[in-house]
C-alpha atoms as a PDB file:
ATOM      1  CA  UNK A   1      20.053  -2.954 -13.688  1.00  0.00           C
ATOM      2  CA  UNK A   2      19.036   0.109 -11.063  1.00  0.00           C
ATOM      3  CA  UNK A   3      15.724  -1.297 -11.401  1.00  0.00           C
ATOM      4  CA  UNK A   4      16.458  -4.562 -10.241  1.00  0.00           C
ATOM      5  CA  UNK A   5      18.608  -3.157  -7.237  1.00  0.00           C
ATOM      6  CA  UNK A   6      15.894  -0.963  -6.011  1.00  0.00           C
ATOM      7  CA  UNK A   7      13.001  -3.518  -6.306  1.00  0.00           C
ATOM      8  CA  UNK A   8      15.276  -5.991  -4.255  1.00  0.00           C
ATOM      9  CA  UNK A   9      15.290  -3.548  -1.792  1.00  0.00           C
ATOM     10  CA  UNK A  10      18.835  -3.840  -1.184  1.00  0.00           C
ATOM     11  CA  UNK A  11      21.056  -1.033   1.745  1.00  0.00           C
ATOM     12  CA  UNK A  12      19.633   1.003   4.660  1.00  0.00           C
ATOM     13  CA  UNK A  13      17.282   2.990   3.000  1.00  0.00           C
ATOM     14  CA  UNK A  14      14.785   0.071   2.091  1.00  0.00           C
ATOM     15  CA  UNK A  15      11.211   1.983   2.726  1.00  0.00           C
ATOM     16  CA  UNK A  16       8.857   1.220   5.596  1.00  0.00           C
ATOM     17  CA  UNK A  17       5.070   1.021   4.484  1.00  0.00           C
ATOM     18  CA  UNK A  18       2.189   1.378   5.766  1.00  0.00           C
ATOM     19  CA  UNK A  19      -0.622  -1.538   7.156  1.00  0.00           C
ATOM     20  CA  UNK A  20      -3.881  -1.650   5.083  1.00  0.00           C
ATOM     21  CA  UNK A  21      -6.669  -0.787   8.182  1.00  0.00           C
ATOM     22  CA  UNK A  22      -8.774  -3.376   6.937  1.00  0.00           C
ATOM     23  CA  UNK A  23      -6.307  -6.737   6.557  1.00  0.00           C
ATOM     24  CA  UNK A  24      -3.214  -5.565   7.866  1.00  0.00           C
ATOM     25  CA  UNK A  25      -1.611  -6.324   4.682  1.00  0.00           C
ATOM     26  CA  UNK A  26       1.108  -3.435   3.617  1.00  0.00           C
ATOM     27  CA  UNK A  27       0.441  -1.001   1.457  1.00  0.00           C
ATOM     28  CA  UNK A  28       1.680   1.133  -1.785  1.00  0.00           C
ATOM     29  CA  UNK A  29       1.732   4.497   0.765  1.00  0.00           C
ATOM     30  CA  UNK A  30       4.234   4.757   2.750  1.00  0.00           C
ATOM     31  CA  UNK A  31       4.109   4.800   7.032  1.00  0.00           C
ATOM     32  CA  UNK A  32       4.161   8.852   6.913  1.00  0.00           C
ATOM     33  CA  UNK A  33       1.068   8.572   4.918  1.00  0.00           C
ATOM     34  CA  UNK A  34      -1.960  10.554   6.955  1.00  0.00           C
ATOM     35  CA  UNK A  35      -5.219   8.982   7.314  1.00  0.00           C
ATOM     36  CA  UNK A  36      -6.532   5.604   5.859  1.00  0.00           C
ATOM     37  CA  UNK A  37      -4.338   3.778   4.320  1.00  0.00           C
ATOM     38  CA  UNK A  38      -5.663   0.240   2.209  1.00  0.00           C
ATOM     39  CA  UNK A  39      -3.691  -2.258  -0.059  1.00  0.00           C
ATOM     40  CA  UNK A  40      -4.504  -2.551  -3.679  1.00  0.00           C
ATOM     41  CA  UNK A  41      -6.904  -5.747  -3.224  1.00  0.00           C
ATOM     42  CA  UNK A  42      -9.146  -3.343  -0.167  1.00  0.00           C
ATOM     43  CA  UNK A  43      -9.233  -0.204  -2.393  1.00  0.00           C
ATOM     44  CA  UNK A  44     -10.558  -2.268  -4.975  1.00  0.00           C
ATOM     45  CA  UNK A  45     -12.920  -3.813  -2.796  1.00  0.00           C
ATOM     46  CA  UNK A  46     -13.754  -0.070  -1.207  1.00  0.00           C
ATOM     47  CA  UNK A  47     -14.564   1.234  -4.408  1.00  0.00           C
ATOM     48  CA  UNK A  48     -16.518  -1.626  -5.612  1.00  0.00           C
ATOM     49  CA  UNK A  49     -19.024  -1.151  -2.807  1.00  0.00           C
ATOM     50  CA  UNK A  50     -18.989   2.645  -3.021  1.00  0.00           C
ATOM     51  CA  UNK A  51     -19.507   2.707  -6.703  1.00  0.00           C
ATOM     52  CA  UNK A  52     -22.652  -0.198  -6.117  1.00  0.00           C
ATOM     53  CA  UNK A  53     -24.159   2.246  -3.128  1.00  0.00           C
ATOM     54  CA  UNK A  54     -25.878   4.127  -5.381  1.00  0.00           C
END
């Protein structure tokens, strides 16, 4: 049952997270999180094109 209380994101201490850059989207990292931040669809995407540069 701790589980489903912390997924629901319920008291105070519910966690802030950060916007992807790229669709403003949040994120996985949190907003203390240095540099670029991207959501899970955008880091897909990212690495997709990076892995295709060749």
């Amino acid at each position: 049952m701790s589980d489903t209380d912390e997924a629901s994101g319920s008291g105070n201490d519910e966690p802030t997270y950060a916007e992807c850059v790229l669709c403003r989207k949040p994120t996985e990292y949190p907003r203390s999180q240095k540099g670029i931040t991207l959501c899970p669809v955008c880091e897909w995407q990212e690495a997709q094109r990076n892995a295709c540069s060749g």
